[in-house]
Protein backbone atom coordinates (compact mmCIF):
# COMPACT_ATOMS: atom_id res chain seq x y z
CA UNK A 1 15.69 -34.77 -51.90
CA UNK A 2 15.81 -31.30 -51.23
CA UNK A 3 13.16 -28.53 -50.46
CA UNK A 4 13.30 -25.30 -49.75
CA UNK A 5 10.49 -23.28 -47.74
CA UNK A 6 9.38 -19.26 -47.93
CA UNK A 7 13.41 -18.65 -48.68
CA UNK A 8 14.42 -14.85 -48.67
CA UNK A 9 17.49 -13.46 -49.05
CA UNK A 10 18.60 -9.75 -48.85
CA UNK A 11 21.72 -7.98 -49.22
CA UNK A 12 21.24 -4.70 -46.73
CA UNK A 13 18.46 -3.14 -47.29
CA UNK A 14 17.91 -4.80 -50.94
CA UNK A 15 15.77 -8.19 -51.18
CA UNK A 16 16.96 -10.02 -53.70
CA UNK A 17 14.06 -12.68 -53.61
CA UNK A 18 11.79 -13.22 -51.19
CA UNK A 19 9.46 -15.85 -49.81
CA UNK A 20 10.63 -18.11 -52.69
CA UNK A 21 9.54 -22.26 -52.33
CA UNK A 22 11.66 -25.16 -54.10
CA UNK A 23 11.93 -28.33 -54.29
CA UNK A 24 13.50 -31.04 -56.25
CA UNK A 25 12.30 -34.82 -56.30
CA UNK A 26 15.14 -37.56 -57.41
CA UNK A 27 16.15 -37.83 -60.91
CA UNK A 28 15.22 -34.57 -62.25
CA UNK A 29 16.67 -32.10 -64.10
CA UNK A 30 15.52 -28.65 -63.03
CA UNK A 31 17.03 -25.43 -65.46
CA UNK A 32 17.14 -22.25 -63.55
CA UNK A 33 16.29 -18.99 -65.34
CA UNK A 34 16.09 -15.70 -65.18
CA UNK A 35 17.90 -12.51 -65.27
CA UNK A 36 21.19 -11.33 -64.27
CA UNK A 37 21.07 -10.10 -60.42
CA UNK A 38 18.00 -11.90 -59.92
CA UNK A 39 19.42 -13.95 -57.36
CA UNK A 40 19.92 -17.65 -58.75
CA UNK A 41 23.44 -17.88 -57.81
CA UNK A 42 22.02 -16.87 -54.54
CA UNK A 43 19.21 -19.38 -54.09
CA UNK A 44 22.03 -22.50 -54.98
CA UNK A 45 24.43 -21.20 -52.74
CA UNK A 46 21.51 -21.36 -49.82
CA UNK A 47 20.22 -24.67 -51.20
CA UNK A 48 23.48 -26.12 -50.95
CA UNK A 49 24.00 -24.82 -47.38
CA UNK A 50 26.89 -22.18 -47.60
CA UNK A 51 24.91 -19.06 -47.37
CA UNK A 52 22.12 -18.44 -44.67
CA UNK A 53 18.67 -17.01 -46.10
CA UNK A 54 18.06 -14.39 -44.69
CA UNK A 55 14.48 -16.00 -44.04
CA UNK A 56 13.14 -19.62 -44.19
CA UNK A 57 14.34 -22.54 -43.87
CA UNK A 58 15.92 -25.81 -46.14
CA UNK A 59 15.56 -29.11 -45.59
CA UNK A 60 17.80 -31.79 -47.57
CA UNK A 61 17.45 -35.81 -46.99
CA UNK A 62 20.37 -36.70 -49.29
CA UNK A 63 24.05 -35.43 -49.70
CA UNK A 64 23.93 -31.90 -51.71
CA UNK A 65 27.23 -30.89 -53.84
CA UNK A 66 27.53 -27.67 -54.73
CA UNK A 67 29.69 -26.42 -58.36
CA UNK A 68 30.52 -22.59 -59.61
CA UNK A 69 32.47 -22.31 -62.62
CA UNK A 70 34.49 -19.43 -60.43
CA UNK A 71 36.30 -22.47 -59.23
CA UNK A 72 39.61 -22.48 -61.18
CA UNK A 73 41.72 -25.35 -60.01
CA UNK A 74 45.69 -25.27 -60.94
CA UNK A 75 46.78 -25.83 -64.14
CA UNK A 76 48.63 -28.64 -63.02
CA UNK A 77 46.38 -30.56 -60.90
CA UNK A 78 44.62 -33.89 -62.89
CA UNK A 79 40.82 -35.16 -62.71
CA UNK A 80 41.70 -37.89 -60.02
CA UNK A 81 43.40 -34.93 -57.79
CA UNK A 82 40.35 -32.75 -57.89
CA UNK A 83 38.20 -35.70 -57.21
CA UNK A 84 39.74 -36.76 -54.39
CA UNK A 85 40.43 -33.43 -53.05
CA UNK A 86 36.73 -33.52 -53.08
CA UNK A 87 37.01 -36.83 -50.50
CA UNK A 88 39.06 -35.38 -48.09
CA UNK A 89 36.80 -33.17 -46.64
CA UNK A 90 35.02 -36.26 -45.56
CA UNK A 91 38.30 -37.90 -43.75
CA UNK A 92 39.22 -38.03 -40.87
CA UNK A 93 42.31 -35.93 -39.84
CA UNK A 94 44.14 -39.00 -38.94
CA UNK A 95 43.52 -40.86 -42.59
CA UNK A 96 46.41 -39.51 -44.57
CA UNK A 97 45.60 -41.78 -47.95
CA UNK A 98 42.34 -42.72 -49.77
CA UNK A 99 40.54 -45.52 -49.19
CA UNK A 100 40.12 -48.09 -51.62
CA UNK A 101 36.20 -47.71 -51.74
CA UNK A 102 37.53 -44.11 -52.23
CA UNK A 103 39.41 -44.92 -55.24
CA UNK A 104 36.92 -46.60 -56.78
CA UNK A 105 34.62 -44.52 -56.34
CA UNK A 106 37.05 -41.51 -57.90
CA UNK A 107 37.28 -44.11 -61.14
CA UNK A 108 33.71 -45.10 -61.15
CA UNK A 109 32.86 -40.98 -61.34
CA UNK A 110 34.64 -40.33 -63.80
CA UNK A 111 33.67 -42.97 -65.66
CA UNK A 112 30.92 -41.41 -65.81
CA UNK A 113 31.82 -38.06 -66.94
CA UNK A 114 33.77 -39.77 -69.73
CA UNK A 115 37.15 -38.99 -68.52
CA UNK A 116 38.50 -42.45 -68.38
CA UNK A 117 41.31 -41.96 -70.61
CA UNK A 118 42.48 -38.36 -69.09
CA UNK A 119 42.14 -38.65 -65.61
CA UNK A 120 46.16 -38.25 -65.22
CA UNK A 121 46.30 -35.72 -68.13
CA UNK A 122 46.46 -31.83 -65.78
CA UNK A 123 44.00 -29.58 -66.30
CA UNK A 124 45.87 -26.88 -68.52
CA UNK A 125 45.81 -29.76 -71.40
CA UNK A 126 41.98 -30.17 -71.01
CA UNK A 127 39.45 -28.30 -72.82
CA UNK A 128 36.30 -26.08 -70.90
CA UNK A 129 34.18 -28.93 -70.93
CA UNK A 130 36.48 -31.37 -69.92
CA UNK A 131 37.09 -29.45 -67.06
CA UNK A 132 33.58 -28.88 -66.24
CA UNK A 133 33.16 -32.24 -66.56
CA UNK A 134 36.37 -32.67 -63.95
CA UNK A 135 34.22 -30.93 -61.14
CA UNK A 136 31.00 -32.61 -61.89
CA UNK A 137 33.07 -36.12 -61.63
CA UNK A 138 35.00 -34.71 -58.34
CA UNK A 139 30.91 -33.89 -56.90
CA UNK A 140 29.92 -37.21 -57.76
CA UNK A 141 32.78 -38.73 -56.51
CA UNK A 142 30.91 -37.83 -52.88
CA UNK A 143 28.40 -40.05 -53.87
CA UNK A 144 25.87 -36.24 -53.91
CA UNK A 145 22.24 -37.33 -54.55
CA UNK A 146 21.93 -33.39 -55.43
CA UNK A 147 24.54 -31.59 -58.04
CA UNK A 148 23.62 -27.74 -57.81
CA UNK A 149 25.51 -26.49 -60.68
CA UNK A 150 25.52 -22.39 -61.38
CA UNK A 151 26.51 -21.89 -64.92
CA UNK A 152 27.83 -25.40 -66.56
CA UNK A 153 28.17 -24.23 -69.74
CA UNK A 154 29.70 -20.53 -68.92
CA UNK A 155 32.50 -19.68 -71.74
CA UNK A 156 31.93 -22.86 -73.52
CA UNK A 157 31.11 -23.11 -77.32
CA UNK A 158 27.52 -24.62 -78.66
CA UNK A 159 29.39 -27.98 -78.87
CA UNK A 160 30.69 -28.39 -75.82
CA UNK A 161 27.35 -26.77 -74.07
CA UNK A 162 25.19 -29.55 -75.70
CA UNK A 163 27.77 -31.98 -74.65
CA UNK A 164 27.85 -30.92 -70.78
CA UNK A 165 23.91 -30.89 -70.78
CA UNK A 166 23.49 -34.42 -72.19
CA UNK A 167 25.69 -35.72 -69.40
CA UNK A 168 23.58 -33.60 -66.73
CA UNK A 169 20.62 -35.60 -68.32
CA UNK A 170 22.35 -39.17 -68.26
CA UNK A 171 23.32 -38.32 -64.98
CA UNK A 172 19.70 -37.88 -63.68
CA UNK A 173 18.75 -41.33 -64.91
CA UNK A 174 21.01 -43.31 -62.02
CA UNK A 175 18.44 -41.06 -59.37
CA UNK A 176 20.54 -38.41 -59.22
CA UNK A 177 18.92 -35.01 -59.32
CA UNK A 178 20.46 -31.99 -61.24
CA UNK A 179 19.48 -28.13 -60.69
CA UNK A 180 21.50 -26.00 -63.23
CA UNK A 181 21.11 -22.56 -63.34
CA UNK A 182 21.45 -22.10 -67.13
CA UNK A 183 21.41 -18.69 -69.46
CA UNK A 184 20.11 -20.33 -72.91
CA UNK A 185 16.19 -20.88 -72.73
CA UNK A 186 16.12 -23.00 -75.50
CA UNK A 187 18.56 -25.09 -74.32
CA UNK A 188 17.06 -25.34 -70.80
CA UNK A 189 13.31 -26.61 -72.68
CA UNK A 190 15.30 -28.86 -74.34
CA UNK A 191 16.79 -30.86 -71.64
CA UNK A 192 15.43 -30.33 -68.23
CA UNK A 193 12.66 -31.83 -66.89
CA UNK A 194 11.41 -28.45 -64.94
CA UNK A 195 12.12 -24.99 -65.67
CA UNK A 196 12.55 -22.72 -62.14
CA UNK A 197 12.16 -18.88 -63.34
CA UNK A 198 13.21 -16.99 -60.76
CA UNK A 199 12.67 -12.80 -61.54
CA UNK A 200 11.51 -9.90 -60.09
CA UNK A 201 11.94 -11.59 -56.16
CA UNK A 202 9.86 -14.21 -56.84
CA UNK A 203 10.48 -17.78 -58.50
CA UNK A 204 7.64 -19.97 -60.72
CA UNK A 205 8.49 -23.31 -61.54
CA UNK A 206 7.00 -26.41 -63.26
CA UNK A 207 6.86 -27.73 -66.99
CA UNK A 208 8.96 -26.29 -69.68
CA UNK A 209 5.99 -25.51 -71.38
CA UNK A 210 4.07 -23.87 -68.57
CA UNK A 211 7.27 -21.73 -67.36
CA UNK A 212 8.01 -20.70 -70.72
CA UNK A 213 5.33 -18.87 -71.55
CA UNK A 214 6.16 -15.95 -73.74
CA UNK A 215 4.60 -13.03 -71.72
CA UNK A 216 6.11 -14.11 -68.53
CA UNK A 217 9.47 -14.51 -70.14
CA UNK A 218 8.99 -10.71 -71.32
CA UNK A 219 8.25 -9.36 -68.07
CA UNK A 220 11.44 -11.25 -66.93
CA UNK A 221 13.95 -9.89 -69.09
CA UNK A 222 12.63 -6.70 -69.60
CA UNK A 223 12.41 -7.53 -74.11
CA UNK A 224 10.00 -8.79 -75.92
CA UNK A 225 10.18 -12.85 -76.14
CA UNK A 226 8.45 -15.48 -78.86
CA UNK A 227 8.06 -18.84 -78.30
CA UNK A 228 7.79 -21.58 -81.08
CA UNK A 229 7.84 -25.47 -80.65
CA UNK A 230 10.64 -27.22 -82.68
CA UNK A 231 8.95 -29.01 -85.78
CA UNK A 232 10.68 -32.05 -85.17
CA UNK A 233 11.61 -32.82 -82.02
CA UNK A 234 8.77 -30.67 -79.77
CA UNK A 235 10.97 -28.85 -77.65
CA UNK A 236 10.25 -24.82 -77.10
CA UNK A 237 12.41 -22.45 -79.03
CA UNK A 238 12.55 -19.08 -77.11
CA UNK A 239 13.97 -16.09 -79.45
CA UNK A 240 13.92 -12.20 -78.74
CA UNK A 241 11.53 -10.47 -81.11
């Protein structure tokens, strides 16, 4: 779905990462890690196609969205305006309305992101994950085989960061492949399917459990990291020791 091949991006004279490979198959969820200013934001925005690397190349076969929480839409705007503000991109200058495939595909994303029943409420009344949820329908509404999401669960509370990530993982079961760069290890071992660490200008990806390795983590974040397996349910628990 989409690959990328011996990326490298530098600002000036500072590389940020450098000869970095990815690639994402359909109907995965891929969690990217690492530390602040080590260039994840950077490595979506080139996946997605809106920043050049400053080396190697990308290759997509399917329709790539890309969503930053930065993206404040207007208080008074609704989830069927943002979705089909999404659409119009895609028209042609002389189509002044939506289409009715367009409209149902608006309804059917949203659907989707549970937001049914508020998709004429505005976006002031809606809480952080409703809104997050808002984008991710407005992305889907594009019919995107690819969501790159950086940060879907900034500023939102434990609840509503479980609730965004089970959606991400429902999401990936209709083919749809999800790469979300995330800050909460365990949380990323507990629902994606992949882990991508990228640190120090380079990026290692695979397996929760292989990526998550406590020494590696440590050598990431600069602190000292444990790793324990929940007793129930399996996943890895990452805490700083």
């Amino acid at each position: 779905m989409l690959r990328g091949e011996r990326l490298t991006v530098a600002y000036g004279a500072r590389p940020v990462f450098e000869g970095v490979d990815f690639a994402v198959l359909p109907g995965r969820f891929v969690a990217l890690i690492g530390p602040n200013g080590g260039g994840k934001s950077s490595l979506l925005r080139v996946l997605a196609g809106v920043q050049k690397p400053t080396a190697g190349r990308v290759s997509r076969t399917g329709k790539v969205a890309l969503i930053a929480p930065s993206m404040d839409p207007p208080g008074d705007l609704t989830p069927v305006d943002l979705a089909a503000y999404g659409l119009a991109a895609n028209r042609r200058f002389w189509q002044w309305t939506l289409a009715p495939d367009d409209e149902q595909r608006i309804h059917a994303a949203l659907a989707r992101c549970n937001l049914s029943e508020r998709y004429e409420d505005p976006i002031a009344s809606m809480s952080a994950g409703e809104v997050q949820r808002a984008w991710i329908a407005a992305a889907l509404a594009t019919c995107a085989d690819v969501l790159l999401i950086d940060e879907p669960t900034t500023h939102l509370d434990l609840r509503f960061q479980i609730e965004i990530l089970k959606m991400l993982r429902e999401l990936t079961r209709s083919g749809v492949s999800v790469v979300a760069a995330v800050h909460d290890l365990t949380l990323a071992a507990r629902f994606a399917d992949d882990v991508a660490l990228l640190a120090n200008g380079a990026l290692a990806m695979g397996p929760p459990d292989e990526v998550l390795e406590a020494r590696a983590l440590s050598e990431a974040y600069g602190i000292a990291v444990s790793t324990h397996h929940h007793p129930h349910e399996g996943y890895l628990i990452c805490l700083p020791t």
